[in-house]
N, C-alpha and C. Protein backbone atom coordinates (compact mmCIF):
# COMPACT_ATOMS: atom_id res chain seq x y z
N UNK A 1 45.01 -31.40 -53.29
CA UNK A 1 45.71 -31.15 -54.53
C UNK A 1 46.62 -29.94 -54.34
N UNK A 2 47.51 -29.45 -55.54
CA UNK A 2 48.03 -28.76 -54.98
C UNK A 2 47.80 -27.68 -55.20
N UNK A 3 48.31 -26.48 -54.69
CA UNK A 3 47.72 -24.75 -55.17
C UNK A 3 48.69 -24.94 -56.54
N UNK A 4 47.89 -23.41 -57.26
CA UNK A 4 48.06 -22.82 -58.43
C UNK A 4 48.25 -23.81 -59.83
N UNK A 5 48.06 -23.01 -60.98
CA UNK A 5 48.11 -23.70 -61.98
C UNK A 5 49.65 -23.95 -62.46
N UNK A 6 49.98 -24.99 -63.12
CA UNK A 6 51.24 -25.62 -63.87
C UNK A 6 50.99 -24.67 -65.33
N UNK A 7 51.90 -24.07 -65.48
CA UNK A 7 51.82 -23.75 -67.07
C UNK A 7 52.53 -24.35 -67.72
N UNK A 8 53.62 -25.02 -67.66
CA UNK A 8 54.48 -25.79 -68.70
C UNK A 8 54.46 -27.09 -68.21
N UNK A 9 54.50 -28.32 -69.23
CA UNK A 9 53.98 -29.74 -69.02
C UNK A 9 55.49 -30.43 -68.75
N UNK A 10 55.15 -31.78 -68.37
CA UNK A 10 56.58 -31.98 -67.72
C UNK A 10 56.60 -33.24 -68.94
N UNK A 11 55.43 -33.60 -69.48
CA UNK A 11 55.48 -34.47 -70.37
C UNK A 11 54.10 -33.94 -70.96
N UNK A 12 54.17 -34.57 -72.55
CA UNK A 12 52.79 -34.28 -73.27
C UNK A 12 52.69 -35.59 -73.93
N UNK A 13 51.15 -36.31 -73.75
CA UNK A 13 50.64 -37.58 -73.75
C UNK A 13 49.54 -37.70 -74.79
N UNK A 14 49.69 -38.54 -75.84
CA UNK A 14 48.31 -38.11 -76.83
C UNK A 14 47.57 -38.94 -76.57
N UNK A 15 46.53 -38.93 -76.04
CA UNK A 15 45.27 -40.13 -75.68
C UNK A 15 44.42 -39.67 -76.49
N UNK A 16 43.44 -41.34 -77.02
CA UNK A 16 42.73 -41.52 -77.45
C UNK A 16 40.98 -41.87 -77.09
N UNK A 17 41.30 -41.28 -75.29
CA UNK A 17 39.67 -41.36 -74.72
C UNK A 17 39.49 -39.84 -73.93
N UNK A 18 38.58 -39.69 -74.22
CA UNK A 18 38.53 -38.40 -72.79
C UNK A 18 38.70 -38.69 -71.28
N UNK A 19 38.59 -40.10 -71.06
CA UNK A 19 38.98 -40.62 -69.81
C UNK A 19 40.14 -41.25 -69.24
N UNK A 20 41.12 -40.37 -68.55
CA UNK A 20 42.91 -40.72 -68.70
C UNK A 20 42.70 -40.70 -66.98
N UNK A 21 44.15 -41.53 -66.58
CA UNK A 21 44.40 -41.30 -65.27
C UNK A 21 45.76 -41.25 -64.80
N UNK A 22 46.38 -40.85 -63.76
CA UNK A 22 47.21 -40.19 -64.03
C UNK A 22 48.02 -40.83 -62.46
N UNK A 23 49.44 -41.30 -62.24
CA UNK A 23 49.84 -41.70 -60.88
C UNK A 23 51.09 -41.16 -60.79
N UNK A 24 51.97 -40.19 -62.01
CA UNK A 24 52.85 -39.62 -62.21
C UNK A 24 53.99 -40.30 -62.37
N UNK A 25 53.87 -41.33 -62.68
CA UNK A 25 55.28 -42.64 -63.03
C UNK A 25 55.83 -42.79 -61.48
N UNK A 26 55.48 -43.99 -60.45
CA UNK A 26 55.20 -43.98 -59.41
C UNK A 26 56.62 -44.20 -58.82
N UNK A 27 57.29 -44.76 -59.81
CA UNK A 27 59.11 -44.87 -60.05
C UNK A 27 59.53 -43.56 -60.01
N UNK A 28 59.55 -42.44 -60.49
CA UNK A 28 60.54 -40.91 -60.58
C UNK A 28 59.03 -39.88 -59.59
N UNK A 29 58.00 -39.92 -59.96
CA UNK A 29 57.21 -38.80 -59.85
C UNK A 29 56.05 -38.63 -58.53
N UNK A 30 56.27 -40.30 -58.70
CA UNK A 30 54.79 -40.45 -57.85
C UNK A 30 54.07 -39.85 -57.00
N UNK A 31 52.33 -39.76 -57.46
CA UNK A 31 51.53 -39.06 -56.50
C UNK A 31 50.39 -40.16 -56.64
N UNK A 32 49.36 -39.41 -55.80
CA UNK A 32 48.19 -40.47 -55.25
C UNK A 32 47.48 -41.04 -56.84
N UNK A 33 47.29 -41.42 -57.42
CA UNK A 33 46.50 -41.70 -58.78
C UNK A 33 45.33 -41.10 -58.89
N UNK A 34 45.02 -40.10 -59.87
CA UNK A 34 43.85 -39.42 -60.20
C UNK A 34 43.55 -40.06 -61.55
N UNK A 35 42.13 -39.82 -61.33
CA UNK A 35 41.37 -39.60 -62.66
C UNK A 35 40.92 -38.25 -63.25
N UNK A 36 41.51 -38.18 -64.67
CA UNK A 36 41.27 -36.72 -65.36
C UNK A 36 40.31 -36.92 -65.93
N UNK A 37 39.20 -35.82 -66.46
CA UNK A 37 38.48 -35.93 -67.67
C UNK A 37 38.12 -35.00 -68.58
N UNK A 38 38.83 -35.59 -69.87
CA UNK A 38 39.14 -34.16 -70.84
C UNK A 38 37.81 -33.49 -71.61
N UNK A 39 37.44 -32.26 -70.82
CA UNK A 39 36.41 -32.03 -71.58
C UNK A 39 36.51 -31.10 -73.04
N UNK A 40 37.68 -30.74 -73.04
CA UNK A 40 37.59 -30.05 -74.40
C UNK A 40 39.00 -30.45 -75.17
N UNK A 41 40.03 -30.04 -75.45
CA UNK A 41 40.88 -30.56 -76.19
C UNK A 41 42.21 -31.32 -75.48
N UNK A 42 42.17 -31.11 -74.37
CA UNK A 42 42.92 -31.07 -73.60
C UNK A 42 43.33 -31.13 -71.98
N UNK A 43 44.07 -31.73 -70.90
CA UNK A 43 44.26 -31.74 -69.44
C UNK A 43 45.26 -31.71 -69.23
N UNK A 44 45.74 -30.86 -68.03
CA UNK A 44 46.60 -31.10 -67.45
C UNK A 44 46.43 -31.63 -65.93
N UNK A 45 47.42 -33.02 -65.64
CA UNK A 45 47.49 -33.25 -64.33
C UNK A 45 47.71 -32.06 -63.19
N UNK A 46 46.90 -32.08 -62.33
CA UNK A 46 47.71 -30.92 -61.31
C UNK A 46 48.79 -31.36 -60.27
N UNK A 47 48.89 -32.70 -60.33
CA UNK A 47 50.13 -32.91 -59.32
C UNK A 47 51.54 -32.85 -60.28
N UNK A 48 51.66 -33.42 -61.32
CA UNK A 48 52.75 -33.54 -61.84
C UNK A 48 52.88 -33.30 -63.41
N UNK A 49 52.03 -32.18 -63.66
CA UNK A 49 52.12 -31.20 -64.74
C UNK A 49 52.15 -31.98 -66.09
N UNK A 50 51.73 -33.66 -66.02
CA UNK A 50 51.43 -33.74 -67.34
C UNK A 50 50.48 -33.90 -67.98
N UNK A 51 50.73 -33.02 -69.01
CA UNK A 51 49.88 -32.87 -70.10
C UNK A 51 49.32 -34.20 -71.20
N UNK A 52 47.80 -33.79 -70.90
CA UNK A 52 46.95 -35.41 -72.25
C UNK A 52 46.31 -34.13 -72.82
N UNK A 53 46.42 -34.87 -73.79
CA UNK A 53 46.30 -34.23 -75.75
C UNK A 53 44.97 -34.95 -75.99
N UNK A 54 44.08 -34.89 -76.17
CA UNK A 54 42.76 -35.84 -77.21
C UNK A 54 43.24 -35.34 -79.17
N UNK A 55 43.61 -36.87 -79.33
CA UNK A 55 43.74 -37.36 -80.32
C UNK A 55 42.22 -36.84 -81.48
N UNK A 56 42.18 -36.84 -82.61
CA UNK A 56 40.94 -36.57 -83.21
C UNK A 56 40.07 -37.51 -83.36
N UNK A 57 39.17 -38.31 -83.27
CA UNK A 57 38.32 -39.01 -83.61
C UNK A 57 38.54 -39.90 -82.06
N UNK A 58 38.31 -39.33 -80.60
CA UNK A 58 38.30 -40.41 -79.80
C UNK A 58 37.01 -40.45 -79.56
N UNK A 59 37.38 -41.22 -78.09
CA UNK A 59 35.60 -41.79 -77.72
C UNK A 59 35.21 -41.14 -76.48
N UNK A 60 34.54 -41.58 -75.94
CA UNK A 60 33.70 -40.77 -74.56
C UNK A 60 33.64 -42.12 -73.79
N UNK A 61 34.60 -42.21 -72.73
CA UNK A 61 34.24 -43.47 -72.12
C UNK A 61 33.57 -43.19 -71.09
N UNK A 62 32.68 -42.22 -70.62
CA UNK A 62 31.59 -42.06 -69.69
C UNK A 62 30.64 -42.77 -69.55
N UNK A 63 30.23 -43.42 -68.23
CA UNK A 63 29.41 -44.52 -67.82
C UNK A 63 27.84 -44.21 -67.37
């Protein structure tokens, strides 16, 4: 992954699960596809700085 933190988002995404994944639009951005998992209000991708939002009332798609 890559060093240091992203402070400004290159996009901001409102999801509705704590479980998002992320391939950076494989057309303009692309990186290897991760899986994020939002544990508190919020993630940011670390390859391509975008930002997922948790929506209010989502779910926990943990298995």
């Amino acid at each position: 992954m890559p060093d240091g933190t992203p402070t400004t988002p290159t996009e901001i995404i409102h999801v509705k699960s704590r479980s998002v994944s992320c391939d950076g639009d494989a057309s303009v951005l692309g990186h290897p596809k991760v899986f994020l998992k939002i544990t508190g209000t919020q993630i940011m991708c670390p390859y391509c700085s975008k930002l997922f939002i948790l929506e209010p009332g989502a779910v926990d798609n943990s298995h």
